[in-house]
N, C-alpha and C. Protein backbone atom coordinates (compact mmCIF):
# COMPACT_ATOMS: atom_id res chain seq x y z
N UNK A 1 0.85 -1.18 0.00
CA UNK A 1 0.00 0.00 0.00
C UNK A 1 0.90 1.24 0.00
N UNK A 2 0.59 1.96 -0.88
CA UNK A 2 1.70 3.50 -0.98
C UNK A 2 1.24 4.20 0.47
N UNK A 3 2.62 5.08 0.48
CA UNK A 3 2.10 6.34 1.88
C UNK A 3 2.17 7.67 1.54
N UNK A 4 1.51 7.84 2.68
CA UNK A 4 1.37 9.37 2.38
C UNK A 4 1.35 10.02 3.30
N UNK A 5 2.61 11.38 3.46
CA UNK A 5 2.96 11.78 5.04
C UNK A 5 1.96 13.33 4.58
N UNK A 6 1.15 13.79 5.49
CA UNK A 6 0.46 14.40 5.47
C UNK A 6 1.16 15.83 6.19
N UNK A 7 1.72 16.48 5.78
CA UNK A 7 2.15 17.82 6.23
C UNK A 7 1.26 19.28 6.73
N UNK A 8 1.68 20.01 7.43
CA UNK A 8 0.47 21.06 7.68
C UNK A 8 0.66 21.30 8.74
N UNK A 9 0.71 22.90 9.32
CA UNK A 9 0.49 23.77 10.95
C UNK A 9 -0.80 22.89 11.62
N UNK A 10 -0.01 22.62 13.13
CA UNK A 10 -1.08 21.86 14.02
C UNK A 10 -0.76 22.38 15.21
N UNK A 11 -1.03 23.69 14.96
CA UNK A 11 -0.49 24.37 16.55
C UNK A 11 -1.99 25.01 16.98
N UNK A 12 -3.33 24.39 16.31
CA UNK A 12 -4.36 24.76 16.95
C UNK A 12 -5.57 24.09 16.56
N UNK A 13 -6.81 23.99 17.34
CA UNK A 13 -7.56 22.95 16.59
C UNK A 13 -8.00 23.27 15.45
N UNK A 14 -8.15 24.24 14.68
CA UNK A 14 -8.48 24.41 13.41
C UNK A 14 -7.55 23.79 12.33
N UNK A 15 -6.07 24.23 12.42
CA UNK A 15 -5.33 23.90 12.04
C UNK A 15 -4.96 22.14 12.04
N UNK A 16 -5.40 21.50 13.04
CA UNK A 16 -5.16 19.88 13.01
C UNK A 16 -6.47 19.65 12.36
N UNK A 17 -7.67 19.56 12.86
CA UNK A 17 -8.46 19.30 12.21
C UNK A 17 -9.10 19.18 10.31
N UNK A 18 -7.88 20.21 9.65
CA UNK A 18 -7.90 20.30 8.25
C UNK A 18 -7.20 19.44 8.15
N UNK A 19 -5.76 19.27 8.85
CA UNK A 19 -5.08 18.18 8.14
C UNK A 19 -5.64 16.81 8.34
N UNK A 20 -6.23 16.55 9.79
CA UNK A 20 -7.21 15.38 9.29
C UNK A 20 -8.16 14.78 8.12
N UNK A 21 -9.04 15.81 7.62
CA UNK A 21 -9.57 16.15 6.79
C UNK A 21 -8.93 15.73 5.66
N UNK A 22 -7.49 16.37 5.13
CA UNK A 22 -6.81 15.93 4.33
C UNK A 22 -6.09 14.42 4.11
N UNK A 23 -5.83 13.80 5.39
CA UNK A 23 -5.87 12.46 5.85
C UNK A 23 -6.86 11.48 5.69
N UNK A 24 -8.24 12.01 5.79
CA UNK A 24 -9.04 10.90 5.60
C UNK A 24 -9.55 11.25 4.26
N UNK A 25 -9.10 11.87 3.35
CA UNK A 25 -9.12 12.15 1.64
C UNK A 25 -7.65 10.97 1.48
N UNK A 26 -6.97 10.93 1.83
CA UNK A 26 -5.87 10.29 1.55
C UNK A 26 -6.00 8.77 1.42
N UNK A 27 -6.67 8.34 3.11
CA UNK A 27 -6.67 7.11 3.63
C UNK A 27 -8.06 6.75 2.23
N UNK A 28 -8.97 7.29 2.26
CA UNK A 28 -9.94 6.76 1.14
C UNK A 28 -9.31 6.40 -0.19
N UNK A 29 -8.62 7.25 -0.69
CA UNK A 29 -8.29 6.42 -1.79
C UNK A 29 -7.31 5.83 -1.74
N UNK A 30 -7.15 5.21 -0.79
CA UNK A 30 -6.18 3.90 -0.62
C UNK A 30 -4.34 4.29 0.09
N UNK A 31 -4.50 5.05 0.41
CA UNK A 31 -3.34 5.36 1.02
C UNK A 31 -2.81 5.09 2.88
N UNK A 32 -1.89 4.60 2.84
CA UNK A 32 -1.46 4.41 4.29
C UNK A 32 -1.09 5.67 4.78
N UNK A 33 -1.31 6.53 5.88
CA UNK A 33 -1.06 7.79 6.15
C UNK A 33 -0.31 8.17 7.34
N UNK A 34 0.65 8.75 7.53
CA UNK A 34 1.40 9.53 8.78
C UNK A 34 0.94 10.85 8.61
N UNK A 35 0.01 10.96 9.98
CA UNK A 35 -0.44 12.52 10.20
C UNK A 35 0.41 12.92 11.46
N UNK A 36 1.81 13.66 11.58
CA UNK A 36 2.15 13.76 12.31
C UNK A 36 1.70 14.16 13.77
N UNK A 37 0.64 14.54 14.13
CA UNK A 37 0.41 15.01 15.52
C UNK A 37 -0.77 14.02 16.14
N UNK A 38 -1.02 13.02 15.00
CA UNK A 38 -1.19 12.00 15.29
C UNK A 38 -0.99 10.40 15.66
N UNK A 39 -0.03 10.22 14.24
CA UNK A 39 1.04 9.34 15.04
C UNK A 39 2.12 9.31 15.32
N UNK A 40 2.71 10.12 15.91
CA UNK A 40 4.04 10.67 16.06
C UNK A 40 3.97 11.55 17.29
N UNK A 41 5.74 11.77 17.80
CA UNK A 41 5.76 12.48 18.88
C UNK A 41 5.07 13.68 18.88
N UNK A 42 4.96 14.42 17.68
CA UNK A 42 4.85 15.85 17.29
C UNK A 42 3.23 16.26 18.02
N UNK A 43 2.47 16.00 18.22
CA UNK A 43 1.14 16.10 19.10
C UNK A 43 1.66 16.06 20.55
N UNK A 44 2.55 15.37 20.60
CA UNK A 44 2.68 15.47 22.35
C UNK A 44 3.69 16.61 22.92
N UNK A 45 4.14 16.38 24.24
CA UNK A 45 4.35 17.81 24.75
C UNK A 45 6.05 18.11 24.52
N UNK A 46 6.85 19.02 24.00
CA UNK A 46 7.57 19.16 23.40
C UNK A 46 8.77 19.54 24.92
N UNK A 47 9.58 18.81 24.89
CA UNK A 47 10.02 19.27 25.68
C UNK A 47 11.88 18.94 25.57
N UNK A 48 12.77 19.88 25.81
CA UNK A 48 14.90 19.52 25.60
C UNK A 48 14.83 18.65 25.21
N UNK A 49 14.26 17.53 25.34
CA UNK A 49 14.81 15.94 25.36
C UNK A 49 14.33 15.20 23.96
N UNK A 50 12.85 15.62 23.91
CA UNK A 50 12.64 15.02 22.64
C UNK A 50 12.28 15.48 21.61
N UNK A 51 12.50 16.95 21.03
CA UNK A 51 12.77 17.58 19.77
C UNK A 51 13.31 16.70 19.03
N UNK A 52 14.68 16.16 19.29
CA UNK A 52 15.11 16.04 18.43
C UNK A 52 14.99 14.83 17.40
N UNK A 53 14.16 13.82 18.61
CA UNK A 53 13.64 12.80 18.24
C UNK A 53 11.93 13.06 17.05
N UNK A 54 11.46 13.79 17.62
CA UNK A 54 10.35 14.69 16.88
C UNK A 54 11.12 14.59 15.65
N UNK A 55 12.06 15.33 15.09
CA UNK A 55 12.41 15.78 14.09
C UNK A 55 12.76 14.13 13.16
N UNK A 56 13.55 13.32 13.88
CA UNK A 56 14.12 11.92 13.20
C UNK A 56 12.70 11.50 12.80
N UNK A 57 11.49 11.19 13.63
CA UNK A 57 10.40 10.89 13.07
C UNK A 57 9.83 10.91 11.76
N UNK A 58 9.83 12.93 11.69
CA UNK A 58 9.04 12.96 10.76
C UNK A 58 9.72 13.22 9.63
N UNK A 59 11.39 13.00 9.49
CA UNK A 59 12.03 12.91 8.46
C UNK A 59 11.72 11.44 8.28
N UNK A 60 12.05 10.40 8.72
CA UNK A 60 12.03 9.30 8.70
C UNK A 60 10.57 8.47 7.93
N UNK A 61 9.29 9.57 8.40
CA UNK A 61 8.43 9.58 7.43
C UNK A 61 7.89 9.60 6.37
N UNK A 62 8.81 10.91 5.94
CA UNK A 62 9.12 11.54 4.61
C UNK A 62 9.54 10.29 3.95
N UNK A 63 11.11 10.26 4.50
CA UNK A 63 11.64 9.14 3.81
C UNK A 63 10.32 7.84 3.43
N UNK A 64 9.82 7.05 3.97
CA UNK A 64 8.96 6.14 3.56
C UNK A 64 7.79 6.54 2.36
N UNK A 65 7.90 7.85 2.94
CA UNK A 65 6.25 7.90 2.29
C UNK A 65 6.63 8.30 0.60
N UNK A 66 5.07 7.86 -0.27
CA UNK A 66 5.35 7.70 -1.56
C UNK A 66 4.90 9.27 -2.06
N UNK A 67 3.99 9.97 -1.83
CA UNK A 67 3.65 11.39 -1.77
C UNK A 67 3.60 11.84 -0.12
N UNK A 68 4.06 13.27 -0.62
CA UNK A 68 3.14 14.20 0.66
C UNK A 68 2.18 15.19 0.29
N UNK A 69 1.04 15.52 1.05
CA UNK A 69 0.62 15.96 0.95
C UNK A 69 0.46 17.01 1.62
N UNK A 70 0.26 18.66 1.61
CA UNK A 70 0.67 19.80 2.37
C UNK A 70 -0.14 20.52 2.69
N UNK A 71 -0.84 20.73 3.59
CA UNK A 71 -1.74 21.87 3.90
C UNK A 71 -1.17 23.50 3.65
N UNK A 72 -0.93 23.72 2.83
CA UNK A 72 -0.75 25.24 2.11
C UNK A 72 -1.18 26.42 2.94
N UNK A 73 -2.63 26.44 3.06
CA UNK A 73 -3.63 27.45 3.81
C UNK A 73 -3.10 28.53 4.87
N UNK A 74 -3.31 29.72 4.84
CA UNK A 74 -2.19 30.81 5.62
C UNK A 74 -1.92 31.71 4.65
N UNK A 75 -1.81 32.81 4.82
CA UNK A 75 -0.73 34.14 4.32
C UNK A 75 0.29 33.84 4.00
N UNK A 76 1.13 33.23 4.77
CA UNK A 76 1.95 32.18 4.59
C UNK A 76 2.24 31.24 4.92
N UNK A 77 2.66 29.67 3.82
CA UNK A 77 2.66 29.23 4.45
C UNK A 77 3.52 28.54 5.65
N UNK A 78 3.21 27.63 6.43
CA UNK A 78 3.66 27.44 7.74
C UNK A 78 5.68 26.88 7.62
N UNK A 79 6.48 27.19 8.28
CA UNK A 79 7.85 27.39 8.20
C UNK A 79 8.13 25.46 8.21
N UNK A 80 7.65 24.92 9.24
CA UNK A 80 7.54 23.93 9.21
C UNK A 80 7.47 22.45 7.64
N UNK A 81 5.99 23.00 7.78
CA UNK A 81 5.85 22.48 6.36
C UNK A 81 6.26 22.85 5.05
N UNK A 82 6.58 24.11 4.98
CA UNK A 82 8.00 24.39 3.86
C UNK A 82 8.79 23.39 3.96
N UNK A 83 9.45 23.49 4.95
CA UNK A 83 10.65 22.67 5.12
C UNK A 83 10.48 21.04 4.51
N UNK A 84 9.01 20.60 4.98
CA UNK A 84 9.07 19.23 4.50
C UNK A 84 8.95 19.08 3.26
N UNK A 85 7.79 19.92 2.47
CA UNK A 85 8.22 19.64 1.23
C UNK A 85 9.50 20.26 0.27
N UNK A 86 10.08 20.95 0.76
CA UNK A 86 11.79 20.72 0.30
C UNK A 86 12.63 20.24 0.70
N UNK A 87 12.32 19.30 1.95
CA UNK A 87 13.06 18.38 1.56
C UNK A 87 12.61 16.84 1.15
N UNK A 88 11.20 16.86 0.85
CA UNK A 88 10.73 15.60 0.61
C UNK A 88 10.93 15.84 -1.52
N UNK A 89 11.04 17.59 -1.70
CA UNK A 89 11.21 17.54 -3.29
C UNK A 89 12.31 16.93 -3.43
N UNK A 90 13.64 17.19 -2.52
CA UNK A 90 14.99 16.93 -2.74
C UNK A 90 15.16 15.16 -2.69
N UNK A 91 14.34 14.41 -2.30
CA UNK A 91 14.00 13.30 -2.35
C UNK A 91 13.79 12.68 -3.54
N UNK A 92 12.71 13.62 -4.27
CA UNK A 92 12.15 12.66 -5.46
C UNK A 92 10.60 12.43 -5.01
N UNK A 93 9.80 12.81 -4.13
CA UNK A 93 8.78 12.49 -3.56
C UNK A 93 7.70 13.02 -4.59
N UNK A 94 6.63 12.42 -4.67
CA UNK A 94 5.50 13.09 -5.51
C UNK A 94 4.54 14.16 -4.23
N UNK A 95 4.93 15.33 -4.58
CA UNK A 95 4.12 16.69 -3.91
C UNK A 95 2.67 17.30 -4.29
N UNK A 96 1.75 17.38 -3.65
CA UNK A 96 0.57 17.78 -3.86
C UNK A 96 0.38 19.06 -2.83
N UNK A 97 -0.41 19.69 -3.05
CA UNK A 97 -0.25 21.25 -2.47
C UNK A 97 -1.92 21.11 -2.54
N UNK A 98 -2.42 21.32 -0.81
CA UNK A 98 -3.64 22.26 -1.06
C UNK A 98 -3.80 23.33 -0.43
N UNK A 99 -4.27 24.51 -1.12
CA UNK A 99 -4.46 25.79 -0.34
C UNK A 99 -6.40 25.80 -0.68
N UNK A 100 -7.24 26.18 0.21
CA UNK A 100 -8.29 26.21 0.39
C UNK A 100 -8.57 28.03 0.29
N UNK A 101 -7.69 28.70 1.00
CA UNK A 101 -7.66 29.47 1.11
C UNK A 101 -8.02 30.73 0.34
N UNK A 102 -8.93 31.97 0.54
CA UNK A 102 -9.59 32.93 -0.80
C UNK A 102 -7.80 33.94 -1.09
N UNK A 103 -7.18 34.00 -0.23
CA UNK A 103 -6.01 35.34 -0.40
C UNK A 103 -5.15 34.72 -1.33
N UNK A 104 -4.77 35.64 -1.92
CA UNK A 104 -3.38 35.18 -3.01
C UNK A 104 -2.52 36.11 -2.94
N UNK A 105 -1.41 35.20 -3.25
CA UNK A 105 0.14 36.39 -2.32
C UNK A 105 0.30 37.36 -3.87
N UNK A 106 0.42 36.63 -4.93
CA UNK A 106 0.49 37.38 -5.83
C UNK A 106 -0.57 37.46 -7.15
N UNK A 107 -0.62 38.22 -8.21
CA UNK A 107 -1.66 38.52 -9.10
C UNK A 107 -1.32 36.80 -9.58
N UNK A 108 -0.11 36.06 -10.48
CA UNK A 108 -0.21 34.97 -10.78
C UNK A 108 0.48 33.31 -10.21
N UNK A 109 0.62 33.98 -9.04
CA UNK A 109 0.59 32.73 -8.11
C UNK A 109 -0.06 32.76 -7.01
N UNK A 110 -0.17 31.34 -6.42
CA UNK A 110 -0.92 31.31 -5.35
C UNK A 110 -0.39 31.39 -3.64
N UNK A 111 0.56 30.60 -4.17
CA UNK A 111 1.49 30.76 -2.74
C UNK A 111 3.02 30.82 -3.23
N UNK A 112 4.33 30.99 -2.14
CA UNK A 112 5.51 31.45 -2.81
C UNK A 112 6.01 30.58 -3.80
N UNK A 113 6.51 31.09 -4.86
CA UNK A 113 6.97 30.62 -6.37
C UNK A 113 7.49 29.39 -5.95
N UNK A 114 8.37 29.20 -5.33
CA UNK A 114 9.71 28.22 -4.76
C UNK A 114 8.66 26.93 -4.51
N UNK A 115 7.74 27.71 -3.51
CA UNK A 115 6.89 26.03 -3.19
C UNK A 115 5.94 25.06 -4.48
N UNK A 116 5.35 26.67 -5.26
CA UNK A 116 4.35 26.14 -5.80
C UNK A 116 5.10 25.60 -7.53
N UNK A 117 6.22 25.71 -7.23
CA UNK A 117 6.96 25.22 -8.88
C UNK A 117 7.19 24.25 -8.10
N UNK A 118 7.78 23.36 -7.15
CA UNK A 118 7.80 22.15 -6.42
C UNK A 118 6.97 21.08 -6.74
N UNK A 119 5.32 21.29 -6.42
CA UNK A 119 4.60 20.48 -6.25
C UNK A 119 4.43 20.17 -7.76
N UNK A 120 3.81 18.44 -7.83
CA UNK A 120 3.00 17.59 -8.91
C UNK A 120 2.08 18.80 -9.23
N UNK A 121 0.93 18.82 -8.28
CA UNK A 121 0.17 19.28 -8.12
C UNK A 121 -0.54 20.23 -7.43
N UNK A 122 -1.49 21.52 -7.13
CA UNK A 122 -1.82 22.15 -6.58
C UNK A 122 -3.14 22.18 -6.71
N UNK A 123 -4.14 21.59 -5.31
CA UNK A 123 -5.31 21.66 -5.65
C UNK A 123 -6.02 22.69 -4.46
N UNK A 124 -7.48 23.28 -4.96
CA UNK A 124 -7.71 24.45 -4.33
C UNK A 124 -9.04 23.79 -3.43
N UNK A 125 -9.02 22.25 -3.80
CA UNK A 125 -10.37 22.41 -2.36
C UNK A 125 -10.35 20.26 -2.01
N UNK A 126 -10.52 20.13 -0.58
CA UNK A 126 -10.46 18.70 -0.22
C UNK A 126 -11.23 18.19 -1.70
N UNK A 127 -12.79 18.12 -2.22
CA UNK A 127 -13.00 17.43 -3.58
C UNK A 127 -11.98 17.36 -4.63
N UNK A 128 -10.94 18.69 -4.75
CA UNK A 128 -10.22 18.28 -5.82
C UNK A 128 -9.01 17.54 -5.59
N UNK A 129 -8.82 17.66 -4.28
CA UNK A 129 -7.89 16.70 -3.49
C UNK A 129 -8.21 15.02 -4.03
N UNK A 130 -9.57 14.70 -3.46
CA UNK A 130 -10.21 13.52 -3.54
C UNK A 130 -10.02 12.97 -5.60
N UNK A 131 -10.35 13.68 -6.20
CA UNK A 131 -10.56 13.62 -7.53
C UNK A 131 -9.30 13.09 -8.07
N UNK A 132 -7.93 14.03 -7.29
CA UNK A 132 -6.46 13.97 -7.87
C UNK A 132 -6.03 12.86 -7.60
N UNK A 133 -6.46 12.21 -6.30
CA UNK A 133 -5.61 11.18 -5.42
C UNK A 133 -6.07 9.87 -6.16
N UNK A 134 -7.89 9.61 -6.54
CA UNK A 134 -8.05 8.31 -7.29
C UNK A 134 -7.32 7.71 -7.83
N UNK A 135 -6.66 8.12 -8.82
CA UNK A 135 -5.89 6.77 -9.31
C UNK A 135 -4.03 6.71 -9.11
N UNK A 136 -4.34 7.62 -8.10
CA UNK A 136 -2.49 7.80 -7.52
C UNK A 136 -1.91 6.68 -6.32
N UNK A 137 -3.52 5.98 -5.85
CA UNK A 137 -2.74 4.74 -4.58
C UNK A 137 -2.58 3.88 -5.62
């Protein structure tokens, strides 16, 4: 079964709750899923000792997984999840981008150039999420 590490700001319940959302779009069309603040240290309480283990995790994720998928959504987006999908591009990973979001940073892009020339794909709502993913497990 392919994976799929699910990326995205979870520093509040709005913010986890989309990436669930985006997770159970994933898990439906057949995908095995790492939602970090779900199965992983990264939900629990952060403290000297196990950052750094946090971090081996959800690289270690990356590494397995066959796409990621990114919660985009924000002004900008989150520093965090930048990071994963450059380094899950530097991988070779297949990247999907969703921004839900009405603001656009610029007249012909949607979010910063760097990320959005990265991704496979960029979709603008969970259905087109669902639509893209069919025949990708």
């Amino acid at each position: 079964m392919p994976q799929a590490y699910i990326a995205g700001p979870l520093f509040n319940e709005g913010e986890r709750w989309f990436d669930e959302q985006i997770e159970r779009v994933a898990a439906e069309a057949g995908f095995m899923t790492f939602l970090p603040h779900r199965d992983g240290k990264e939900g629990k309480i952060k403290n000297e000792s196990n950052i750094p283990a946090i971090f081996a995790e959800d690289v270690a994720a990356i590494d397995r997984a066959d796409i990621v998928i990114a919660n985009l959504n924000g002004i900008t987006t989150d520093d965090g999840t930048s990071w994963e999908l450059g380094y899950a591009y530097a991988k070779g990973k297949h990247l999907v981008g969703i921004y839900t979001d009405w603001r656009l940073q610029f007249k012909y892009q949607v979010v910063n150039i760097m990320l959005e020339c990265s991704l496979n794909k960029l979709v603008r709502s969970l259905d087109e999420l669902r639509v893209y993913l069919q025949d990708k497990a």
